[in-house]
ModelCIF file with pLDDT and N, C-alpha, C, O atoms, coordinates in Angstrom:
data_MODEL
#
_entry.id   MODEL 
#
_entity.id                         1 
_entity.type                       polymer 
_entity.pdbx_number_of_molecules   1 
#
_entity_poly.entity_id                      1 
_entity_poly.type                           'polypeptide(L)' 
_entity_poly.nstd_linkage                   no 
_entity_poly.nstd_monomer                   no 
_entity_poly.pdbx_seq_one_letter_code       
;(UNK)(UNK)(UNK)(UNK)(UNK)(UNK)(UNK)(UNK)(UNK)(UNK)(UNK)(UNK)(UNK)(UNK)(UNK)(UNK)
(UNK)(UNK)(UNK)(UNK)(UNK)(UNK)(UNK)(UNK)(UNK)(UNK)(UNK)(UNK)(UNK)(UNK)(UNK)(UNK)
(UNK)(UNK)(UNK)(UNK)(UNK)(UNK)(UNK)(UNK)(UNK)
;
_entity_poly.pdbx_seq_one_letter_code_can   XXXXXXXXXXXXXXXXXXXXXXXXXXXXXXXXXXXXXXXXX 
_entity_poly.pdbx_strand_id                 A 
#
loop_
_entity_poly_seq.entity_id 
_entity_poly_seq.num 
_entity_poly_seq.mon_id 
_entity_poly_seq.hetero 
1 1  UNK n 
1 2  UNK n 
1 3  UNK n 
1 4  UNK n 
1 5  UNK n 
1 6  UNK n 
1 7  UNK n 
1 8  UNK n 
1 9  UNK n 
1 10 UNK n 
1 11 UNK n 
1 12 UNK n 
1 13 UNK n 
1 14 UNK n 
1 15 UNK n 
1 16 UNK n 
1 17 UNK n 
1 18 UNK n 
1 19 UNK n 
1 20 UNK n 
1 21 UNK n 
1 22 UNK n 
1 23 UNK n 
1 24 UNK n 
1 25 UNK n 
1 26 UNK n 
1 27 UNK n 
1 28 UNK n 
1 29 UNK n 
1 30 UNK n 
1 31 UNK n 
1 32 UNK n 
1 33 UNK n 
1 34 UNK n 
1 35 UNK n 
1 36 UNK n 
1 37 UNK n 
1 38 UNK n 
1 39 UNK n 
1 40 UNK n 
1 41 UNK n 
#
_struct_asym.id          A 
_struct_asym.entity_id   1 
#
loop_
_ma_qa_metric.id 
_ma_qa_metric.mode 
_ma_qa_metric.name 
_ma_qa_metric.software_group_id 
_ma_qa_metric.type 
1 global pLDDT . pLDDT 
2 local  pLDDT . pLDDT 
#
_ma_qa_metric_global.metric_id      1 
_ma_qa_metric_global.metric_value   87.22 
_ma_qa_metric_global.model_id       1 
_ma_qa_metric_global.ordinal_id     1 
#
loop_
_ma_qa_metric_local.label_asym_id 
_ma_qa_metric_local.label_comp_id 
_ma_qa_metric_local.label_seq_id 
_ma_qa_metric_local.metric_id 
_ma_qa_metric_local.metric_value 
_ma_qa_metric_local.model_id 
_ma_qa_metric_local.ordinal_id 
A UNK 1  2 92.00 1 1  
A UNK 2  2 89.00 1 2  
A UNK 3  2 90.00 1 3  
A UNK 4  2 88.00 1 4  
A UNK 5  2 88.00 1 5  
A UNK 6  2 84.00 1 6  
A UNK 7  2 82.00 1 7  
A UNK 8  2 81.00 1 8  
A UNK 9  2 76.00 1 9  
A UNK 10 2 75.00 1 10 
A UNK 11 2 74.00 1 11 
A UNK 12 2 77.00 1 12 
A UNK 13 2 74.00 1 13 
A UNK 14 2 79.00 1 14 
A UNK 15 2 80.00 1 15 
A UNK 16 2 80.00 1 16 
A UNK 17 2 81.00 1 17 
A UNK 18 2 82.00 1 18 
A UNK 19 2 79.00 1 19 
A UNK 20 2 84.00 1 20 
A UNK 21 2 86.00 1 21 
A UNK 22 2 87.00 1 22 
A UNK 23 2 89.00 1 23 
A UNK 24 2 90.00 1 24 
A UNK 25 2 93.00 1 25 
A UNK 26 2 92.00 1 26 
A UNK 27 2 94.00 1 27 
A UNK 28 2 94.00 1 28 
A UNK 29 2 95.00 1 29 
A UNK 30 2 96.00 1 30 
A UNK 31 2 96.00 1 31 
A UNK 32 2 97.00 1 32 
A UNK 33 2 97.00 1 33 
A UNK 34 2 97.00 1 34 
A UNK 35 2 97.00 1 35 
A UNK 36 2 96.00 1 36 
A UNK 37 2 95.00 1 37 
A UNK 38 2 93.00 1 38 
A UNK 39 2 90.00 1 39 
A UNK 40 2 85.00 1 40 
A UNK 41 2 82.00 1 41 
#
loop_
_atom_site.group_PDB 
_atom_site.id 
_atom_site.type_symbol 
_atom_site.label_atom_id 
_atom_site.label_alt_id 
_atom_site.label_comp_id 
_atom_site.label_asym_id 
_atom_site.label_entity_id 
_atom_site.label_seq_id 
_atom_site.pdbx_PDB_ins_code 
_atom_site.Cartn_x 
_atom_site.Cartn_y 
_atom_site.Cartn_z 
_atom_site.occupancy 
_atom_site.B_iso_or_equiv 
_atom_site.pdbx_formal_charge 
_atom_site.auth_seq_id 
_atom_site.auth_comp_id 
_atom_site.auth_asym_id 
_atom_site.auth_atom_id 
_atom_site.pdbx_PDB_model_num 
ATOM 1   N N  . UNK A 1 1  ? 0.827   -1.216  0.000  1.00 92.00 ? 1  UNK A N  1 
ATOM 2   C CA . UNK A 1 1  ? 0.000   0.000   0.000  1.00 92.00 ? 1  UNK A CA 1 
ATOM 3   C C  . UNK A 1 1  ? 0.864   1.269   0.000  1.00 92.00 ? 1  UNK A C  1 
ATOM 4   O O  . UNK A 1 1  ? 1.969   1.318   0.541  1.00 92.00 ? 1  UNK A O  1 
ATOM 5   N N  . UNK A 1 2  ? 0.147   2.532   -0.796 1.00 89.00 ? 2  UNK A N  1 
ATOM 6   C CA . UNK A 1 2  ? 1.214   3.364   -0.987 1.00 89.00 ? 2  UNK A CA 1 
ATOM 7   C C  . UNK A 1 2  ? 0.245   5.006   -0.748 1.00 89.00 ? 2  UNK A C  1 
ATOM 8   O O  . UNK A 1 2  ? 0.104   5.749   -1.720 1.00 89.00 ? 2  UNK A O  1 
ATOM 9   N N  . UNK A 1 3  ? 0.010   5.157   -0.194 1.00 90.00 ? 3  UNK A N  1 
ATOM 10  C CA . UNK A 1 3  ? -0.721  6.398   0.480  1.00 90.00 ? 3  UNK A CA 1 
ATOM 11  C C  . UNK A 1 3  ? -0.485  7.855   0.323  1.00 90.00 ? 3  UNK A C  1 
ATOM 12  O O  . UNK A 1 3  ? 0.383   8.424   0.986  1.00 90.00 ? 3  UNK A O  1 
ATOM 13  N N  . UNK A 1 4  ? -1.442  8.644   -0.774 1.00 88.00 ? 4  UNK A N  1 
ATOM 14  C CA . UNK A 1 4  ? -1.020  9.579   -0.974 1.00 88.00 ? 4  UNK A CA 1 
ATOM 15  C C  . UNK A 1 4  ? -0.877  11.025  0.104  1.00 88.00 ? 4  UNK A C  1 
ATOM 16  O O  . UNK A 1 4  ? -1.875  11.125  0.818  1.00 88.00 ? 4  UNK A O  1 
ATOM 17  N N  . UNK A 1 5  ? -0.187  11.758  0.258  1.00 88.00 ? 5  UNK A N  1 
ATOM 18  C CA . UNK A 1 5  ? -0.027  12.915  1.315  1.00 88.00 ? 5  UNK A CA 1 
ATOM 19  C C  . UNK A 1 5  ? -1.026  13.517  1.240  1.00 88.00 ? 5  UNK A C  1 
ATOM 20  O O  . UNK A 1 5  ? -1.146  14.191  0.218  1.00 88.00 ? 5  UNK A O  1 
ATOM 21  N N  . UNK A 1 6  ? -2.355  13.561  2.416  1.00 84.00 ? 6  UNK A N  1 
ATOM 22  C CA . UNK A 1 6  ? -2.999  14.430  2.572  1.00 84.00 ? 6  UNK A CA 1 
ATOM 23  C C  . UNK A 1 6  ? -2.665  15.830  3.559  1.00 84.00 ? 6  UNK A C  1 
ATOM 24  O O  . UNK A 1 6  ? -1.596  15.796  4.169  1.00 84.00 ? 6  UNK A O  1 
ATOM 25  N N  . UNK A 1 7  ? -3.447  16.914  3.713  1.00 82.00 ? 7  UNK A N  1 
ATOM 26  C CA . UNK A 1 7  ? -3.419  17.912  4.046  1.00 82.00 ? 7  UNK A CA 1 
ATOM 27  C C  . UNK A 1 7  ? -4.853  18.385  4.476  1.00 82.00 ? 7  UNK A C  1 
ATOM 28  O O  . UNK A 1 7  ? -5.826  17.745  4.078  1.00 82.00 ? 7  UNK A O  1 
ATOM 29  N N  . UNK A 1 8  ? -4.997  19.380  5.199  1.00 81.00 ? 8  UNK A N  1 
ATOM 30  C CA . UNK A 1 8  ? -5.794  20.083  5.505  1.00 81.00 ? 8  UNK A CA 1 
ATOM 31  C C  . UNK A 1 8  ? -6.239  21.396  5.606  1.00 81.00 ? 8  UNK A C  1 
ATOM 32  O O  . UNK A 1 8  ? -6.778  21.800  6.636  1.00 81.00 ? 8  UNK A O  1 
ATOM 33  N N  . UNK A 1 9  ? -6.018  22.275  4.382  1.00 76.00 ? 9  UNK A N  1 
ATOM 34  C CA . UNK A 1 9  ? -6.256  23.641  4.442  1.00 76.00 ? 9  UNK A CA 1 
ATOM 35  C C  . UNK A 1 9  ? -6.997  24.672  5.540  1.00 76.00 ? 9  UNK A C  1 
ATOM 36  O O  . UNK A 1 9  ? -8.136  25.110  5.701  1.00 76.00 ? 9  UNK A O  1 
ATOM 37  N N  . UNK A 1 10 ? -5.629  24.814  6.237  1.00 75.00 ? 10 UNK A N  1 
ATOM 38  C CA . UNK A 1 10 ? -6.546  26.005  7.237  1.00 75.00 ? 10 UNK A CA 1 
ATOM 39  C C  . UNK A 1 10 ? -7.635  26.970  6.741  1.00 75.00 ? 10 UNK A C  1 
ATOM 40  O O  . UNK A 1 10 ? -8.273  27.572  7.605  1.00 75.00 ? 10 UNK A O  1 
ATOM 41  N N  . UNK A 1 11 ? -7.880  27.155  5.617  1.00 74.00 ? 11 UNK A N  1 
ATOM 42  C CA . UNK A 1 11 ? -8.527  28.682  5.265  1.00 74.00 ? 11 UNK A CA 1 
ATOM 43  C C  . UNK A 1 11 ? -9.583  27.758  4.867  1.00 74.00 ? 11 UNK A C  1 
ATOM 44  O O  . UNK A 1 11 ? -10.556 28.008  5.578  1.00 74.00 ? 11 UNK A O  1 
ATOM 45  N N  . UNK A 1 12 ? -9.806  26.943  4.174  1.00 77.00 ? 12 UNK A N  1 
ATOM 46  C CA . UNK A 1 12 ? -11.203 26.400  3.461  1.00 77.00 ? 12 UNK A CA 1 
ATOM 47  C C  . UNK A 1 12 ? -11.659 25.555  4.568  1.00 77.00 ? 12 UNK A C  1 
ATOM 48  O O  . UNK A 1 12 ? -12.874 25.494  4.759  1.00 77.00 ? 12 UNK A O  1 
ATOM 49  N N  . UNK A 1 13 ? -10.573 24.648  5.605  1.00 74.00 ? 13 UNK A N  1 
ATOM 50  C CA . UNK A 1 13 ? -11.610 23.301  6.373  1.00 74.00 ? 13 UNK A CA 1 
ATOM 51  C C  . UNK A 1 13 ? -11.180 21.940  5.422  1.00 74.00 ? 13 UNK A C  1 
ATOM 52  O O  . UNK A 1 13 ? -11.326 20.765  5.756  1.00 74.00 ? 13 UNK A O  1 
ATOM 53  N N  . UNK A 1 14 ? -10.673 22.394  4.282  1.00 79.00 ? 14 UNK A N  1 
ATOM 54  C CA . UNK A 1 14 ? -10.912 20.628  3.260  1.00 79.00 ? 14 UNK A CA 1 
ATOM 55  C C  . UNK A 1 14 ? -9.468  20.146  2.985  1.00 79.00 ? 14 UNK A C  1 
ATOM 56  O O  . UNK A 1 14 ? -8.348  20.657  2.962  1.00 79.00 ? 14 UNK A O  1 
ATOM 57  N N  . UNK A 1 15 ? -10.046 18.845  2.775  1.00 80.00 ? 15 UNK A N  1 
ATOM 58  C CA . UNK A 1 15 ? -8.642  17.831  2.653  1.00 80.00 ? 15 UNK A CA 1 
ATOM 59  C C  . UNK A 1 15 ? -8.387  18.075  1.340  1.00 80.00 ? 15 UNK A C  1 
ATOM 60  O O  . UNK A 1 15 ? -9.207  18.238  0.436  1.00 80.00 ? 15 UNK A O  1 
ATOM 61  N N  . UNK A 1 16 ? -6.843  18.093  1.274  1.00 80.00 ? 16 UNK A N  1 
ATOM 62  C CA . UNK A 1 16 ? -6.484  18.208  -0.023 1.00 80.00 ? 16 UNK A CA 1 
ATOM 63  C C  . UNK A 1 16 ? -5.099  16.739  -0.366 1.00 80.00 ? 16 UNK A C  1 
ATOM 64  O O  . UNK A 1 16 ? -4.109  16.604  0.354  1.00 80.00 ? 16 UNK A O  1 
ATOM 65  N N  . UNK A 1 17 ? -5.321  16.094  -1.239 1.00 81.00 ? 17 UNK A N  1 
ATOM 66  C CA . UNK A 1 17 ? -4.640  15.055  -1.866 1.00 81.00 ? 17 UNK A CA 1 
ATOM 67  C C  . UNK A 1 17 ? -4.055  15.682  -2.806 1.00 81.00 ? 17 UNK A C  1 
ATOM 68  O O  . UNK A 1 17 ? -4.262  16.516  -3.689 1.00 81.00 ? 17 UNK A O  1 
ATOM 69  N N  . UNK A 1 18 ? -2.751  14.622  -2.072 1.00 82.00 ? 18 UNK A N  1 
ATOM 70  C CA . UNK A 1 18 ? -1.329  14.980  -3.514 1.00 82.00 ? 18 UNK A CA 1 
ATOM 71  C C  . UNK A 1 18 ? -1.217  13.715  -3.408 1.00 82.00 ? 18 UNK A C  1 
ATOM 72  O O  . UNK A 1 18 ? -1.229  13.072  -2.359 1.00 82.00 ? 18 UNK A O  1 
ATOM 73  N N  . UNK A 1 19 ? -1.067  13.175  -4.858 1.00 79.00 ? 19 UNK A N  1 
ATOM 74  C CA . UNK A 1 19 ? -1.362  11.861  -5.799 1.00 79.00 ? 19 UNK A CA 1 
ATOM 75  C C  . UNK A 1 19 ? -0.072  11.763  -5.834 1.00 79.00 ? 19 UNK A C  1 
ATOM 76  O O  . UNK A 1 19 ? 0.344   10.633  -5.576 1.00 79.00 ? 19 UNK A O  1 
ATOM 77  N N  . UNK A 1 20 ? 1.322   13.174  -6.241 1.00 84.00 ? 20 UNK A N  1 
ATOM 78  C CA . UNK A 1 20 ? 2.323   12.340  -6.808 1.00 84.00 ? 20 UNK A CA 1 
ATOM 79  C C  . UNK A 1 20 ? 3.139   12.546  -5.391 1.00 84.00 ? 20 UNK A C  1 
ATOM 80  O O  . UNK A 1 20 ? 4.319   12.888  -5.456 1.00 84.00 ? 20 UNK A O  1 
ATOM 81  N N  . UNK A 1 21 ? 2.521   12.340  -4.128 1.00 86.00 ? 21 UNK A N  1 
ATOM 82  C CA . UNK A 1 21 ? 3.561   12.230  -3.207 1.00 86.00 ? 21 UNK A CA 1 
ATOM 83  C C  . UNK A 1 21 ? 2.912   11.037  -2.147 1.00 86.00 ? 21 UNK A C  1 
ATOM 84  O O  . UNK A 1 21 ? 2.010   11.227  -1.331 1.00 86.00 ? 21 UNK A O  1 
ATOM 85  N N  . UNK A 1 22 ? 3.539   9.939   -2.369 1.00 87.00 ? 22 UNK A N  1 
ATOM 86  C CA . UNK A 1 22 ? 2.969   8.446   -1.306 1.00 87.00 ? 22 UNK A CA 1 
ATOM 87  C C  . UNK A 1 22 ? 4.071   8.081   -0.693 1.00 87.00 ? 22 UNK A C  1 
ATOM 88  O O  . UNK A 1 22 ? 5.299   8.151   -0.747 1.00 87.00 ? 22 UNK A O  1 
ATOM 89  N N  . UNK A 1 23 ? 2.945   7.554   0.072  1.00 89.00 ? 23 UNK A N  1 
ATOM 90  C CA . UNK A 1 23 ? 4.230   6.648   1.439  1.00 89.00 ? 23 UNK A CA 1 
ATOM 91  C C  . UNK A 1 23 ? 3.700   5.521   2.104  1.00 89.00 ? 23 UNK A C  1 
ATOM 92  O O  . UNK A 1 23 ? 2.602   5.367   2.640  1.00 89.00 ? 23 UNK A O  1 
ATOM 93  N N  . UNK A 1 24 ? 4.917   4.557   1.949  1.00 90.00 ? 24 UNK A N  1 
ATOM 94  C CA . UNK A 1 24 ? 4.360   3.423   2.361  1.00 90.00 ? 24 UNK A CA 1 
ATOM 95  C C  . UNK A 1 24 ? 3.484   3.400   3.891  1.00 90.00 ? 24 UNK A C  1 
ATOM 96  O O  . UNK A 1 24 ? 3.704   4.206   4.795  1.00 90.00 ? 24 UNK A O  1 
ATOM 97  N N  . UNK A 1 25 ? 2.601   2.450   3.942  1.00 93.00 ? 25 UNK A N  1 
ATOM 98  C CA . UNK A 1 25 ? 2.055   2.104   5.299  1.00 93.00 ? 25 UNK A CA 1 
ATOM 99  C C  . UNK A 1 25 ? 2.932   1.770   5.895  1.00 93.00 ? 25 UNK A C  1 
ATOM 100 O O  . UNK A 1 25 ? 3.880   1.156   5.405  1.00 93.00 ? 25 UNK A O  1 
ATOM 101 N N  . UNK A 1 26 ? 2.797   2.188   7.459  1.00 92.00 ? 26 UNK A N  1 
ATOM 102 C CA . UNK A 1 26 ? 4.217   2.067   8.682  1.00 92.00 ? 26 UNK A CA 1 
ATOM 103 C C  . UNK A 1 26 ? 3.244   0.254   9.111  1.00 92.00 ? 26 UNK A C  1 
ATOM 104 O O  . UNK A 1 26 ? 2.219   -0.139  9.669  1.00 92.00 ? 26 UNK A O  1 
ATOM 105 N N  . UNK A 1 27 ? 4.442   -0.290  8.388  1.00 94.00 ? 27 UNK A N  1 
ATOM 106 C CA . UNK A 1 27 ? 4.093   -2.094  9.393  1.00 94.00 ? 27 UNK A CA 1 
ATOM 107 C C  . UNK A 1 27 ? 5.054   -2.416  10.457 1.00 94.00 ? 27 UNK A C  1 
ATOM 108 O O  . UNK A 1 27 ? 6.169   -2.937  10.440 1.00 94.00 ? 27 UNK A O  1 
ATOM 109 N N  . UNK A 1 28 ? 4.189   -1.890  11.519 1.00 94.00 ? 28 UNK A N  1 
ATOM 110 C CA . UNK A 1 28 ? 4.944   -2.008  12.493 1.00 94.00 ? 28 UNK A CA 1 
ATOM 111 C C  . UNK A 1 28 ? 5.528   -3.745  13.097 1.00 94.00 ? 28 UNK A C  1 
ATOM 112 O O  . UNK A 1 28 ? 6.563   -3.920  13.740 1.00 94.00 ? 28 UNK A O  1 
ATOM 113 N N  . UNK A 1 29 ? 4.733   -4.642  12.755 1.00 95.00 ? 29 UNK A N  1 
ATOM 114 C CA . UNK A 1 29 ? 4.947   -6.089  13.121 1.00 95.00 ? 29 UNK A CA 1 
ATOM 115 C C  . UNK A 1 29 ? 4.436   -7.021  12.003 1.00 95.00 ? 29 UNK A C  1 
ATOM 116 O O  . UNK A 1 29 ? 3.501   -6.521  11.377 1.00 95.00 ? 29 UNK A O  1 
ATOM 117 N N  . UNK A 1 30 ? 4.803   -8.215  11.604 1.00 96.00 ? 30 UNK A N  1 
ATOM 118 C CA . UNK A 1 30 ? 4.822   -8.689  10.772 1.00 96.00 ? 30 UNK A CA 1 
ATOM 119 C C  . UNK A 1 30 ? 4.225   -10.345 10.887 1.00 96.00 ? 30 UNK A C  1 
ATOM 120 O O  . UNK A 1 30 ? 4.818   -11.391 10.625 1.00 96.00 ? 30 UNK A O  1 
ATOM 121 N N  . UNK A 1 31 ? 3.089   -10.165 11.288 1.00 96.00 ? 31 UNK A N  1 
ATOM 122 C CA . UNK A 1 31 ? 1.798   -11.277 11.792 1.00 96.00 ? 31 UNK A CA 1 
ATOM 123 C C  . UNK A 1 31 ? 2.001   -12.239 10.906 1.00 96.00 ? 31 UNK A C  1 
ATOM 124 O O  . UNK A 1 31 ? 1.547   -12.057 9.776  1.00 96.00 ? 31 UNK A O  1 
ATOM 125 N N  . UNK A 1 32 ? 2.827   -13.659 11.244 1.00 97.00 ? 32 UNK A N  1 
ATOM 126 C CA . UNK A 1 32 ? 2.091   -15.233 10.520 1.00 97.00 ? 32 UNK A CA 1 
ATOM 127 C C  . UNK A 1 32 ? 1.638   -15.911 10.941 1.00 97.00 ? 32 UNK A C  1 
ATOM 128 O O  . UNK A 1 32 ? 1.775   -15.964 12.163 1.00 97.00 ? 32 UNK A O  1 
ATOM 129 N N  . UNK A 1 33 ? 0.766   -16.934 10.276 1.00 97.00 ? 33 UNK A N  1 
ATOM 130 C CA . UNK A 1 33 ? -0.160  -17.753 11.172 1.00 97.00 ? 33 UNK A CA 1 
ATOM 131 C C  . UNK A 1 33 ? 0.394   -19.237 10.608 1.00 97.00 ? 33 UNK A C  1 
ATOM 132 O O  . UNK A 1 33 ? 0.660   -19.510 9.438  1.00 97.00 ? 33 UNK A O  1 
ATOM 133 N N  . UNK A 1 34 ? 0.442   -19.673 11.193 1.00 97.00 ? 34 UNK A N  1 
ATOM 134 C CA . UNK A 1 34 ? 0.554   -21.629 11.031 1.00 97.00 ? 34 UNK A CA 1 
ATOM 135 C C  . UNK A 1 34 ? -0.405  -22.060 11.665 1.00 97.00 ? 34 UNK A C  1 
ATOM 136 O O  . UNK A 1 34 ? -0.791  -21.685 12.772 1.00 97.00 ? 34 UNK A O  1 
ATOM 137 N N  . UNK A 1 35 ? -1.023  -23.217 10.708 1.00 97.00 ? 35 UNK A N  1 
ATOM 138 C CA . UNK A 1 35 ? -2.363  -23.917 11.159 1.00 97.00 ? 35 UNK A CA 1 
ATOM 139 C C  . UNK A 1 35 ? -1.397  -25.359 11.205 1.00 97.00 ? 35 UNK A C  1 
ATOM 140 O O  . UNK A 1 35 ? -0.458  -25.901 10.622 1.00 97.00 ? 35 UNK A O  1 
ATOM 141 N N  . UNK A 1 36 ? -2.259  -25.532 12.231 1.00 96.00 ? 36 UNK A N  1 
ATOM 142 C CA . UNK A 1 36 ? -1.626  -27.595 12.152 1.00 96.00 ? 36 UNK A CA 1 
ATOM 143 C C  . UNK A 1 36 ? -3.454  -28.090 12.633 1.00 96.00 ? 36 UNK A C  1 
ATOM 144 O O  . UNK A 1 36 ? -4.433  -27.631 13.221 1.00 96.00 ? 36 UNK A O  1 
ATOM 145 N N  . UNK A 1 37 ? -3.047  -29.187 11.974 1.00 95.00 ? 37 UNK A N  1 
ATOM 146 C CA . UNK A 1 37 ? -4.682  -30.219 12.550 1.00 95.00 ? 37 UNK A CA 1 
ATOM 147 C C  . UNK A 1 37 ? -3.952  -31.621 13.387 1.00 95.00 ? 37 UNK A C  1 
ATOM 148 O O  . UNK A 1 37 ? -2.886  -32.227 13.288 1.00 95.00 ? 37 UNK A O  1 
ATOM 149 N N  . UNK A 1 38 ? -5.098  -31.723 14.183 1.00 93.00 ? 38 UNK A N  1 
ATOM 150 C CA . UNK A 1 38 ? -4.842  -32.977 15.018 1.00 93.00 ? 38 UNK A CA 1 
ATOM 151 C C  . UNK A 1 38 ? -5.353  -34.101 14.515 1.00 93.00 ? 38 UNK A C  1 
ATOM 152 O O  . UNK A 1 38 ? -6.352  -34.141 13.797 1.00 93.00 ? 38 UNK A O  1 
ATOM 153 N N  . UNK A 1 39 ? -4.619  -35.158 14.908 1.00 90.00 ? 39 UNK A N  1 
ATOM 154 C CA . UNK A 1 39 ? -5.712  -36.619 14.496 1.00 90.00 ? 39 UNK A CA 1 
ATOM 155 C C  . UNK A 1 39 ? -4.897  -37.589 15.683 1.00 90.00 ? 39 UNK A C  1 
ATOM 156 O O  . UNK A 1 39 ? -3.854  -37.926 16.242 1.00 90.00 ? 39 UNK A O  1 
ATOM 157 N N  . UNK A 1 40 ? -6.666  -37.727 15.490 1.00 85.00 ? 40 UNK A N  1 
ATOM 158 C CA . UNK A 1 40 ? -6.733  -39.035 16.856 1.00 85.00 ? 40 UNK A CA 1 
ATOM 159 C C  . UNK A 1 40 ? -5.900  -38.568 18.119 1.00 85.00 ? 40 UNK A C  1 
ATOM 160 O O  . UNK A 1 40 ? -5.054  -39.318 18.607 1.00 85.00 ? 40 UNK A O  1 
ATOM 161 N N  . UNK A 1 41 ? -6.185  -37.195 18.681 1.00 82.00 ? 41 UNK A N  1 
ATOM 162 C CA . UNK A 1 41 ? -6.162  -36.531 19.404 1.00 82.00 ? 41 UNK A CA 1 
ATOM 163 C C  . UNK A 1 41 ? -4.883  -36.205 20.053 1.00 82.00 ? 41 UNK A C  1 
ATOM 164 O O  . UNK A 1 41 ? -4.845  -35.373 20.960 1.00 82.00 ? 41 UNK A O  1 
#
């Protein structure tokens, strides 16, 4: 994911998007899952 720089114009109240300036999402931890199944308990 690559997230463009928003802003917030003091004078109008509105968000303003800049398209040619992104930044990655901060992943702070890096979650895996392993499944195992049981048999015959």
């Amino acid at each position: 994911v690559q997230l463009p720089l928003v802003t917030i114009n003091e004078e109008t109240g509105l968000s303003e998007v800049n398209l040619k300036q992104k930044n990655p999402l901060i992943i702070r931890k890096h979650p895996v899952a392993t499944s195992f199944a049981i048999f015959d308990d």
